[in-house]
PDB file of N, CA and C in Angstrom:
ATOM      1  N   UNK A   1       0.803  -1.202   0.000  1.00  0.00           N
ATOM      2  CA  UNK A   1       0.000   0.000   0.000  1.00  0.00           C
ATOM      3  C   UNK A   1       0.851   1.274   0.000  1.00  0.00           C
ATOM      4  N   UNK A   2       2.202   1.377   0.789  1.00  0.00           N
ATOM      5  CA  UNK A   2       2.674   2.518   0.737  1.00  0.00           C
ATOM      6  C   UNK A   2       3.163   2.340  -0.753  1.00  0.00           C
ATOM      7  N   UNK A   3       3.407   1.761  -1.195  1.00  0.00           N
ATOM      8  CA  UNK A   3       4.256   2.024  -2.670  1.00  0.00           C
ATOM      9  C   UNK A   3       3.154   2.531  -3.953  1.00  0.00           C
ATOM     10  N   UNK A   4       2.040   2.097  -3.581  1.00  0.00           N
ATOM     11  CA  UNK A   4       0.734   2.889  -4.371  1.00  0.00           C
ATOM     12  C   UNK A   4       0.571   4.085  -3.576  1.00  0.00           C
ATOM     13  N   UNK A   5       0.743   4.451  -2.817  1.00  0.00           N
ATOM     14  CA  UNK A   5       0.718   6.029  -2.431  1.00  0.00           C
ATOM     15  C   UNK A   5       1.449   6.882  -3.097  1.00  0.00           C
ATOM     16  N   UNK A   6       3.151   6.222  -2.757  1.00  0.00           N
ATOM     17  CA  UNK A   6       3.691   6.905  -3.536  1.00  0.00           C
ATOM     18  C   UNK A   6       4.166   7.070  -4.571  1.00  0.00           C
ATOM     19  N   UNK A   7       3.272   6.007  -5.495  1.00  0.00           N
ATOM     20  CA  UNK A   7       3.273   5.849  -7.292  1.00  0.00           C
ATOM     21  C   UNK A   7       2.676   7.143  -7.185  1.00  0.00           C
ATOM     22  N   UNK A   8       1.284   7.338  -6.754  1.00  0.00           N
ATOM     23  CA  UNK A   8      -0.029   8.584  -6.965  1.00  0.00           C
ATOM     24  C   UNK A   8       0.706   9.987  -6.699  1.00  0.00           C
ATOM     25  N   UNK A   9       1.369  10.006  -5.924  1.00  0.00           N
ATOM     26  CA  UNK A   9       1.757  11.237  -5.590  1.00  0.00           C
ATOM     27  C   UNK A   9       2.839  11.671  -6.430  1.00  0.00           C
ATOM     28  N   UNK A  10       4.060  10.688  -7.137  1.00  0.00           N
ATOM     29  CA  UNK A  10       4.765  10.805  -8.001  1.00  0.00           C
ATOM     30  C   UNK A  10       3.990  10.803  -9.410  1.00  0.00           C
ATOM     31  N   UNK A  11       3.125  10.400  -9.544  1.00  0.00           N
ATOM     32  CA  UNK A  11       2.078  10.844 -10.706  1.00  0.00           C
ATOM     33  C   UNK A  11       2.156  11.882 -10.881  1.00  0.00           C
ATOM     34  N   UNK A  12       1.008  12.816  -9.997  1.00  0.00           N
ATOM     35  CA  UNK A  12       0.905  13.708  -9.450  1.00  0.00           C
ATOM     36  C   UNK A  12       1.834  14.503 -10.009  1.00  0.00           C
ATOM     37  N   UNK A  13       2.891  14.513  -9.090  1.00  0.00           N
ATOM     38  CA  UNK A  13       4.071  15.366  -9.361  1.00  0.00           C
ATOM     39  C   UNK A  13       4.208  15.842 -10.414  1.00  0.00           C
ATOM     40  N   UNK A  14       4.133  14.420 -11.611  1.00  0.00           N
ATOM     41  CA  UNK A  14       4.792  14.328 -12.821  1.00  0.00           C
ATOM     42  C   UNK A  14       3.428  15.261 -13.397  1.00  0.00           C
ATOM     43  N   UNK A  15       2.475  14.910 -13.522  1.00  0.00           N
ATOM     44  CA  UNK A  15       1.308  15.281 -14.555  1.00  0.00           C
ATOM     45  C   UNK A  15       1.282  16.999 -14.044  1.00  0.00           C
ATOM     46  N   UNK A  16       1.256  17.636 -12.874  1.00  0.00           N
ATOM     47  CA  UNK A  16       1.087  18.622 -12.155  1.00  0.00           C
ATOM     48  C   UNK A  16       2.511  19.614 -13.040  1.00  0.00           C
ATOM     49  N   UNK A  17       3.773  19.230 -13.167  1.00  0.00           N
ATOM     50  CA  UNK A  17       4.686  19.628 -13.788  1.00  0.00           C
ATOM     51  C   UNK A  17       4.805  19.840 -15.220  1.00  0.00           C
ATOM     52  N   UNK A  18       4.334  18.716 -15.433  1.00  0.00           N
ATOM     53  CA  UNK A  18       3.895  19.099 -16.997  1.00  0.00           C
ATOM     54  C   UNK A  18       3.092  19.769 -17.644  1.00  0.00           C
ATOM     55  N   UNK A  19       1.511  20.035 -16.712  1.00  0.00           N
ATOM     56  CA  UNK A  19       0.887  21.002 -17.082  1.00  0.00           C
ATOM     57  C   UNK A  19       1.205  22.673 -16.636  1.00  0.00           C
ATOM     58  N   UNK A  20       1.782  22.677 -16.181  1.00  0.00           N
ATOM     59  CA  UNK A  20       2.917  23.748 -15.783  1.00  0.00           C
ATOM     60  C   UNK A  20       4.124  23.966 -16.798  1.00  0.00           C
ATOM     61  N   UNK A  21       4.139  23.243 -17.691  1.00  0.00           N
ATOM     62  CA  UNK A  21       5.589  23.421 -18.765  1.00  0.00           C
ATOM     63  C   UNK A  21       4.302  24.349 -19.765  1.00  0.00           C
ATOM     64  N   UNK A  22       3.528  23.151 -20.288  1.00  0.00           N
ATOM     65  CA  UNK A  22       2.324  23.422 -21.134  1.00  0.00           C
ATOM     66  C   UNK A  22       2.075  25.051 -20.932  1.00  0.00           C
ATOM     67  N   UNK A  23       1.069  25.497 -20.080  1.00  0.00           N
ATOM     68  CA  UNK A  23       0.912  26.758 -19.666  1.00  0.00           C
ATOM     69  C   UNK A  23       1.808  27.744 -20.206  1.00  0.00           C
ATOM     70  N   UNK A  24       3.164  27.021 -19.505  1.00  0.00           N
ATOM     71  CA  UNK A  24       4.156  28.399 -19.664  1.00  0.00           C
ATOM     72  C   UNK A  24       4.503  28.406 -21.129  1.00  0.00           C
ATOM     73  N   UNK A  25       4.195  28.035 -22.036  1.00  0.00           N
ATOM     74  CA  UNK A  25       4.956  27.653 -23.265  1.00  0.00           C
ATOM     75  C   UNK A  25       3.800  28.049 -23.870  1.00  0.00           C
ATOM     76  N   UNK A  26       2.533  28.067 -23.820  1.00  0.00           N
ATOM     77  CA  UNK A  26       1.692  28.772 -23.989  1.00  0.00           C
ATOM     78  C   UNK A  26       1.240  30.457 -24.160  1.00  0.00           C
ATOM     79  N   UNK A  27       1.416  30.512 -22.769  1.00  0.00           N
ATOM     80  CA  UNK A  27       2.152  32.201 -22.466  1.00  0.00           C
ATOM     81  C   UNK A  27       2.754  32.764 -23.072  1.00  0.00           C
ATOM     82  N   UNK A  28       3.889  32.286 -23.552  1.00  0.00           N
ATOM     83  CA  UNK A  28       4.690  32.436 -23.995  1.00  0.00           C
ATOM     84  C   UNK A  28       4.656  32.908 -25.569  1.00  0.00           C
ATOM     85  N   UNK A  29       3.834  31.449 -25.993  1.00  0.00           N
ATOM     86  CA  UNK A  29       3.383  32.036 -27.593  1.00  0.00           C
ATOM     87  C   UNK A  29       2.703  32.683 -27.653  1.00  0.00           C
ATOM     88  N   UNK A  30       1.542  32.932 -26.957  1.00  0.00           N
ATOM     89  CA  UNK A  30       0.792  34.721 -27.301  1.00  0.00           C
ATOM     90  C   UNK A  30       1.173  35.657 -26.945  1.00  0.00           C
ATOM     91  N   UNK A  31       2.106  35.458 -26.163  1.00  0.00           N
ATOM     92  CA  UNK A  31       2.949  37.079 -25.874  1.00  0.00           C
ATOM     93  C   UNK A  31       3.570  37.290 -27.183  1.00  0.00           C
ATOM     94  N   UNK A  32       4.404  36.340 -27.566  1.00  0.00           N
ATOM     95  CA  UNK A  32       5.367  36.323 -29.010  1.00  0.00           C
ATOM     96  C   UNK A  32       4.172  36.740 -30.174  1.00  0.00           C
ATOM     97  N   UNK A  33       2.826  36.561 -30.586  1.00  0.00           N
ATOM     98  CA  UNK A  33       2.029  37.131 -31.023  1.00  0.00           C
ATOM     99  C   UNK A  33       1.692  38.309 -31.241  1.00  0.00           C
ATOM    100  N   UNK A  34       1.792  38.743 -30.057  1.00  0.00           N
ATOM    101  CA  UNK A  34       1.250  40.083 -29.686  1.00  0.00           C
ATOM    102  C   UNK A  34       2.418  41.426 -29.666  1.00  0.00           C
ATOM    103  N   UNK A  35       3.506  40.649 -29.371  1.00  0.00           N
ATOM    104  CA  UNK A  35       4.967  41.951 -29.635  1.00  0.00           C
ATOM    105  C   UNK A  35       4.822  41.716 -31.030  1.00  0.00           C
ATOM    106  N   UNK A  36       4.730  43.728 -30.876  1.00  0.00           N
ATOM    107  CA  UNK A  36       5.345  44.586 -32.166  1.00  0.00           C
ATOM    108  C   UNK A  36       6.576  43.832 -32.603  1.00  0.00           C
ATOM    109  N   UNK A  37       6.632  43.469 -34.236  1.00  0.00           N
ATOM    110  CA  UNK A  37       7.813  43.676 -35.017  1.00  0.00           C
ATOM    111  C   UNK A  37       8.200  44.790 -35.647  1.00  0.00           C
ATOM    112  N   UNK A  38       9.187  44.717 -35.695  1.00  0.00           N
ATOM    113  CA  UNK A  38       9.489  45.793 -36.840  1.00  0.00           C
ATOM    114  C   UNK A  38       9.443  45.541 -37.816  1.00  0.00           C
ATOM    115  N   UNK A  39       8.891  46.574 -39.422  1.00  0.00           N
ATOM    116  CA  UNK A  39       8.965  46.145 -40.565  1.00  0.00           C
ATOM    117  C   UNK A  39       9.962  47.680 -41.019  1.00  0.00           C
ATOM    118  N   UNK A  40      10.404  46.595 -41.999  1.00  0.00           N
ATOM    119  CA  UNK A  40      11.357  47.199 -43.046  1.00  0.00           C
ATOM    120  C   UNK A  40      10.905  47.573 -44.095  1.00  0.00           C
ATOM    121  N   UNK A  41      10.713  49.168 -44.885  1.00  0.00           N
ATOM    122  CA  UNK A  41      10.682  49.200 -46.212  1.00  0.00           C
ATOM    123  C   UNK A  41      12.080  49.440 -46.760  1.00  0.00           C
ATOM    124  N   UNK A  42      11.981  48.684 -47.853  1.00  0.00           N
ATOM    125  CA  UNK A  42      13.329  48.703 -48.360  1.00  0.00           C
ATOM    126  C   UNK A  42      13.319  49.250 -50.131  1.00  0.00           C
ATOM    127  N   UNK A  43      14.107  50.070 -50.466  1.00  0.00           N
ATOM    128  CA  UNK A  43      13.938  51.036 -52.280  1.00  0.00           C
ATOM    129  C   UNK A  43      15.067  50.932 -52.614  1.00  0.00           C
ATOM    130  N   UNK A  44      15.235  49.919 -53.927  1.00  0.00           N
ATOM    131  CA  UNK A  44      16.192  49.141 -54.594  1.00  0.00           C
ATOM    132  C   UNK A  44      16.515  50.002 -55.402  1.00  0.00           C
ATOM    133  N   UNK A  45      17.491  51.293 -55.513  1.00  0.00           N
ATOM    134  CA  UNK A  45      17.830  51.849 -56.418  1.00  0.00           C
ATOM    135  C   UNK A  45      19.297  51.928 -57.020  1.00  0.00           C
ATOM    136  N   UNK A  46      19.354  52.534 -58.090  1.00  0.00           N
ATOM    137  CA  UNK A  46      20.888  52.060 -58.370  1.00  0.00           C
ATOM    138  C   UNK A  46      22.060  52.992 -57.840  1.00  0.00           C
ATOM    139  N   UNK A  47      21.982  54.387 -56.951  1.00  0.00           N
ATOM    140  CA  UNK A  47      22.665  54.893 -55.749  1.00  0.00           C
ATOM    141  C   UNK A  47      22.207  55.303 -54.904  1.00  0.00           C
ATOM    142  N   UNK A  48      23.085  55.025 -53.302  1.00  0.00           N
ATOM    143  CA  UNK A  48      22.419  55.477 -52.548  1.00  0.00           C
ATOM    144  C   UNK A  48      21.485  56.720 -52.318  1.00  0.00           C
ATOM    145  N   UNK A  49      20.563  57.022 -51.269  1.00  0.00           N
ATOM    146  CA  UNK A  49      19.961  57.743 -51.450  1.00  0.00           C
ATOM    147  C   UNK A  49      19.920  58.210 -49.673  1.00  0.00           C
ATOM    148  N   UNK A  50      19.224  59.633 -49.671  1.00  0.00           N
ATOM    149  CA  UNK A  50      19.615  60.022 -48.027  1.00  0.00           C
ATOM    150  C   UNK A  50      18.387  61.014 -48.086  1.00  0.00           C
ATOM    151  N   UNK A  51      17.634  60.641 -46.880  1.00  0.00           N
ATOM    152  CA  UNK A  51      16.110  60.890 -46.890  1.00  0.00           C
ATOM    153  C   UNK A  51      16.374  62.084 -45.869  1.00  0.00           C
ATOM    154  N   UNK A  52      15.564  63.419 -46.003  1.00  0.00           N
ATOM    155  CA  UNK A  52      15.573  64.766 -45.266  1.00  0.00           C
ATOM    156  C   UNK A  52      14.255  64.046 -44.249  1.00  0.00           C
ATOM    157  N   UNK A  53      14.522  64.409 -42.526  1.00  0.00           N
ATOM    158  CA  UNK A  53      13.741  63.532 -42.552  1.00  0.00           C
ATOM    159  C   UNK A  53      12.057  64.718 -41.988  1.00  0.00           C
ATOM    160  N   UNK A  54      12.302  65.830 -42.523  1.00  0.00           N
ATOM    161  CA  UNK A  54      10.904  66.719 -42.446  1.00  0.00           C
ATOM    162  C   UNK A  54      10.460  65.971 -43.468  1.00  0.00           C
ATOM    163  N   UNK A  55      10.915  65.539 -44.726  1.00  0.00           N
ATOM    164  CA  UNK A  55      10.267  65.046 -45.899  1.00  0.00           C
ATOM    165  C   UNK A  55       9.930  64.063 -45.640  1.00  0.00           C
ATOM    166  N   UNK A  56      10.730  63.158 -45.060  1.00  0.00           N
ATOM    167  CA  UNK A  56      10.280  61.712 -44.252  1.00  0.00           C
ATOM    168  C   UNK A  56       8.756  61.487 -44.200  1.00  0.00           C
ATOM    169  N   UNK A  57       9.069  62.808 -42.610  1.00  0.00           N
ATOM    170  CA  UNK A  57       7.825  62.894 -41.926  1.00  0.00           C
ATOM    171  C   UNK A  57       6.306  63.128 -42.629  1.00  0.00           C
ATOM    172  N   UNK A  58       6.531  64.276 -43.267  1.00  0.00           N
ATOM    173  CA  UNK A  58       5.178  64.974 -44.373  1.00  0.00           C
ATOM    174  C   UNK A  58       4.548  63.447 -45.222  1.00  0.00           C
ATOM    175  N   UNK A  59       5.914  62.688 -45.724  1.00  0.00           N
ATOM    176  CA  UNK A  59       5.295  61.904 -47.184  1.00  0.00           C
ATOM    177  C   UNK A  59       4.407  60.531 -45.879  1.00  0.00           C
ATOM    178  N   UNK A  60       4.901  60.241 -44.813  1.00  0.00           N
ATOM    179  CA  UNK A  60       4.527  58.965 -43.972  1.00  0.00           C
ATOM    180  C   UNK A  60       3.053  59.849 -43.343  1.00  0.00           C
ATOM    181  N   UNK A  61       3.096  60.943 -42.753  1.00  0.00           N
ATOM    182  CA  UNK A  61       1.427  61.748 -42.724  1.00  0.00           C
ATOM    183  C   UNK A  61       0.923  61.399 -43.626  1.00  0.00           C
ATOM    184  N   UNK A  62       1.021  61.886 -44.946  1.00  0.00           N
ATOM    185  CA  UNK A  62       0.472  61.524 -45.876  1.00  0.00           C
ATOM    186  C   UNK A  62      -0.594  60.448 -46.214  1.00  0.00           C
ATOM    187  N   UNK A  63       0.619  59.250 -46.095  1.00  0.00           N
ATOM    188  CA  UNK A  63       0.326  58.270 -46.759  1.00  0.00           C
ATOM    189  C   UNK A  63      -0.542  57.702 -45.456  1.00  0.00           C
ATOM    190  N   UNK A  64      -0.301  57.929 -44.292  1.00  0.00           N
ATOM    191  CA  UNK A  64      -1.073  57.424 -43.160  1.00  0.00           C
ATOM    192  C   UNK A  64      -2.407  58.055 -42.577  1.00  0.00           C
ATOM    193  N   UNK A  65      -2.558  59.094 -43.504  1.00  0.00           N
ATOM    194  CA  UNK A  65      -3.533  60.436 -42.805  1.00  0.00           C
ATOM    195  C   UNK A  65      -3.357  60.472 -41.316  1.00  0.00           C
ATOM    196  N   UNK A  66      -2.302  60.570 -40.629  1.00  0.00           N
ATOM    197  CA  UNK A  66      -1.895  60.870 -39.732  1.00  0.00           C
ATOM    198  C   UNK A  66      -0.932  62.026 -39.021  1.00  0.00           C
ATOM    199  N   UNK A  67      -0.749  62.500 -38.224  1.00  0.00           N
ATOM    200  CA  UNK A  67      -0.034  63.736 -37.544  1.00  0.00           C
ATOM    201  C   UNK A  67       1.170  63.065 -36.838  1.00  0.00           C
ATOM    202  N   UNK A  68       2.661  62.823 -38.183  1.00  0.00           N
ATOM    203  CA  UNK A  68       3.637  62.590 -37.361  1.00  0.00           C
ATOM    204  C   UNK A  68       4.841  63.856 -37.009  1.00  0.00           C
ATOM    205  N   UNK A  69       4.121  64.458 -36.804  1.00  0.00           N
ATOM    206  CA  UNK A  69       5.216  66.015 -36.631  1.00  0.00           C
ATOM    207  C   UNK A  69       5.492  66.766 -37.840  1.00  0.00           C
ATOM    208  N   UNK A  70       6.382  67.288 -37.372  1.00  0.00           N
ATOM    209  CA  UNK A  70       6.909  67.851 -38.622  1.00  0.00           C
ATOM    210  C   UNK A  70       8.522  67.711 -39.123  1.00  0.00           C
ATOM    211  N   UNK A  71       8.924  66.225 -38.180  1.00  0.00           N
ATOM    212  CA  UNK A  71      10.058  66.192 -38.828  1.00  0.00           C
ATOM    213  C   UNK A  71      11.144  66.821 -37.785  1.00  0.00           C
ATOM    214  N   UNK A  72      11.157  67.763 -36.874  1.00  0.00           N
ATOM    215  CA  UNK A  72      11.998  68.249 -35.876  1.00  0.00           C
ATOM    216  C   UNK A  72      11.327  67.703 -34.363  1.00  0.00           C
ATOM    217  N   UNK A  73       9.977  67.423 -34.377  1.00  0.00           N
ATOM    218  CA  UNK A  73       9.499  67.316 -33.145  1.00  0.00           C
ATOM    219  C   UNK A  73       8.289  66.491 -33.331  1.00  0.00           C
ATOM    220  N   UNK A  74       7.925  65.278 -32.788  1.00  0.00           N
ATOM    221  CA  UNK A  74       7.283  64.066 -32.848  1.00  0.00           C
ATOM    222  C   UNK A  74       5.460  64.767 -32.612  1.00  0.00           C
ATOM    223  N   UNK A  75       4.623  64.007 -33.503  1.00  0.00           N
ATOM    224  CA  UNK A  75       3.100  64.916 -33.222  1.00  0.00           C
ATOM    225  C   UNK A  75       2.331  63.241 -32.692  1.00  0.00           C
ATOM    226  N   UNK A  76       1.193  63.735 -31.979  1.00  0.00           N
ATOM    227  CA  UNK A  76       0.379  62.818 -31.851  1.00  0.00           C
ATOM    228  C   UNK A  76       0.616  61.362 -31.764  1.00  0.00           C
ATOM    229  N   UNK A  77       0.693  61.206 -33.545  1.00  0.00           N
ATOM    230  CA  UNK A  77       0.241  59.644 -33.709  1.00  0.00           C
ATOM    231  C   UNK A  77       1.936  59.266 -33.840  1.00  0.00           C
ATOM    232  N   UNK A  78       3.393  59.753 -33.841  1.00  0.00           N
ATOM    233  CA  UNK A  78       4.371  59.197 -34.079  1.00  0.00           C
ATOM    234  C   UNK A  78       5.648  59.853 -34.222  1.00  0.00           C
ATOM    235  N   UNK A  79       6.259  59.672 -35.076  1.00  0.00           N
ATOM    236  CA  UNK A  79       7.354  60.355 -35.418  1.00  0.00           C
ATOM    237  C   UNK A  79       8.323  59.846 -36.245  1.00  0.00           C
ATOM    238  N   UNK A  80       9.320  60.742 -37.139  1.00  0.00           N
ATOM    239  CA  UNK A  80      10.405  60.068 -37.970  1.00  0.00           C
ATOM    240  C   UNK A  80      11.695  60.624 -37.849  1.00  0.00           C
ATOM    241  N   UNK A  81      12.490  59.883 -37.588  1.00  0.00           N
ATOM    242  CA  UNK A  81      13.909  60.185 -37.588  1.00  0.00           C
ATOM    243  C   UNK A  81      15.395  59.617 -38.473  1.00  0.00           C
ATOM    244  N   UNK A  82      15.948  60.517 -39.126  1.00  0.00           N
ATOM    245  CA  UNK A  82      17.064  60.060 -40.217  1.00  0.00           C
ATOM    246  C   UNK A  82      18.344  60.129 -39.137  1.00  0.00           C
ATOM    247  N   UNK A  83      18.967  59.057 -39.615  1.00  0.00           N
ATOM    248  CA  UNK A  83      20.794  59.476 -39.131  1.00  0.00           C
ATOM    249  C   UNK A  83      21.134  58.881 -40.337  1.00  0.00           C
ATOM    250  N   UNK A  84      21.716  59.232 -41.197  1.00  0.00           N
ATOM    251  CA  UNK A  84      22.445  58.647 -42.240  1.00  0.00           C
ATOM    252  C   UNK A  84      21.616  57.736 -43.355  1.00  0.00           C
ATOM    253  N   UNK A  85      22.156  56.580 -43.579  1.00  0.00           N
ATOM    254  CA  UNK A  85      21.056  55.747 -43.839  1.00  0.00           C
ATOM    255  C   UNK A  85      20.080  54.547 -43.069  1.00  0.00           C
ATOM    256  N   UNK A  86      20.456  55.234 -41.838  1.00  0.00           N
ATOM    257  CA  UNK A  86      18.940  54.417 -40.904  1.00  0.00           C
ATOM    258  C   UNK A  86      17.589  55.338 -40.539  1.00  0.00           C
ATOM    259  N   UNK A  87      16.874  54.982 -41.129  1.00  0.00           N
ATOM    260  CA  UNK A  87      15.731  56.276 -41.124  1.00  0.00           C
ATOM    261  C   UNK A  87      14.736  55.242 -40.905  1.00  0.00           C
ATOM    262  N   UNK A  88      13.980  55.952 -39.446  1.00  0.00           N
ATOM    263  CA  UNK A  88      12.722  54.938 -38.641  1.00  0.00           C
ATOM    264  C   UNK A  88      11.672  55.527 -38.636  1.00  0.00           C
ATOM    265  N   UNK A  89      10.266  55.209 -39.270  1.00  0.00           N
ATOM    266  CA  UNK A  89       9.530  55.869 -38.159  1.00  0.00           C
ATOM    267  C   UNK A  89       8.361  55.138 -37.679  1.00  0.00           C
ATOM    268  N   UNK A  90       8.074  55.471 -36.871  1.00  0.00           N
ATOM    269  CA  UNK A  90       7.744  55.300 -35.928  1.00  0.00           C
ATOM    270  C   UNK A  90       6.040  56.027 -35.798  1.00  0.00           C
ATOM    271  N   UNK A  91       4.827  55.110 -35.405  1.00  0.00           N
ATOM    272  CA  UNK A  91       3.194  55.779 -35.999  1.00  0.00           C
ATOM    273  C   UNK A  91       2.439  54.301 -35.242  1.00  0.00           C
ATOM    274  N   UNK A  92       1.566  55.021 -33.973  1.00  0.00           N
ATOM    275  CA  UNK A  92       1.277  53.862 -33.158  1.00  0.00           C
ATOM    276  C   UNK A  92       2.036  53.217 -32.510  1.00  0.00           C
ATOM    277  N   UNK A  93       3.012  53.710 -31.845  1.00  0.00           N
ATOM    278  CA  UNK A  93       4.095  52.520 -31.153  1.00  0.00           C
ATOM    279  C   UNK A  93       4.525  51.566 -31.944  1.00  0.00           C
ATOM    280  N   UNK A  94       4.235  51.426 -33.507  1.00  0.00           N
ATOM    281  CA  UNK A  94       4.846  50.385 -34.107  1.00  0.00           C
ATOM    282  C   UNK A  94       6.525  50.951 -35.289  1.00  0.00           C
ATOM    283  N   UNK A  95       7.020  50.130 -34.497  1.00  0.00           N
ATOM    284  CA  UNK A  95       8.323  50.926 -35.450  1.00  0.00           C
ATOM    285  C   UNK A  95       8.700  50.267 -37.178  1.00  0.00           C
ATOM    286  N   UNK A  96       8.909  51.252 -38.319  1.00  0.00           N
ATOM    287  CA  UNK A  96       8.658  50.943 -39.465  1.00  0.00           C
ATOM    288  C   UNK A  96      10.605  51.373 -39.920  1.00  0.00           C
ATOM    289  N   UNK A  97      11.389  50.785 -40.696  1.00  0.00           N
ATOM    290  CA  UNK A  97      13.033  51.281 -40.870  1.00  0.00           C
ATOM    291  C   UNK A  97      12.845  51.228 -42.044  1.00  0.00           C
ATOM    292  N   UNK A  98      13.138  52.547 -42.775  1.00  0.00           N
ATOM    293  CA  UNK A  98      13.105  52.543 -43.619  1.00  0.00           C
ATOM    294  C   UNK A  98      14.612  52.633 -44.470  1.00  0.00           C
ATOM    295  N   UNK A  99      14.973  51.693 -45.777  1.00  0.00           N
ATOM    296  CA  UNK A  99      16.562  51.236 -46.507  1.00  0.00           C
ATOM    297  C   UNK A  99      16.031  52.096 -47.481  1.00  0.00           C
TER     298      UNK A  99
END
């Protein structure tokens, strides 16, 4: 009898642990769902090119009917920023890099 006790309770253990892996691995994938990626637009041209980024800003309003500043100072819905050739912006907390 004690050794069927402690089959059950080592059951137990075992099944109790595993649905505890399950769960967390679960969690896990709808969090991974739900985080923002970043997307990349990328413009295949034949030389480089270097984006002003007030112009940035105006053409991504635009195209978003949205208020992302004006390019010196972030509005409302976002914002865009150039350093060289890494130019981001940024509209809803979702970040967009633009090549």
């Amino acid at each position: 009898m004690p050794h069927t006790v402690q089959l059950i309770i080592w059951i137990t253990l075992v099944a109790t642990a595993a649905a505890a892996g399950v769960a967390v691995w679960l969690y896990w994938r709808r969090r991974r769902r739900r985080a923002g990626r970043m997307i990349s637009l990328v413009a295949l041209l034949r030389e480089p090119v270097t984006f002003d980024q007030v112009v940035l800003a105006k053409m991504a309003s635009r195209a978003w009917n949205a208020d992302l500043g004006d390019g010196t100072a972030e509005g409302p819905d976002g914002f865009a920023v150039c350093a060289g050739f890494i130019n981001t912006i940024v509209h809803h907390n979702r970040a967009y890099l633009v090549n």
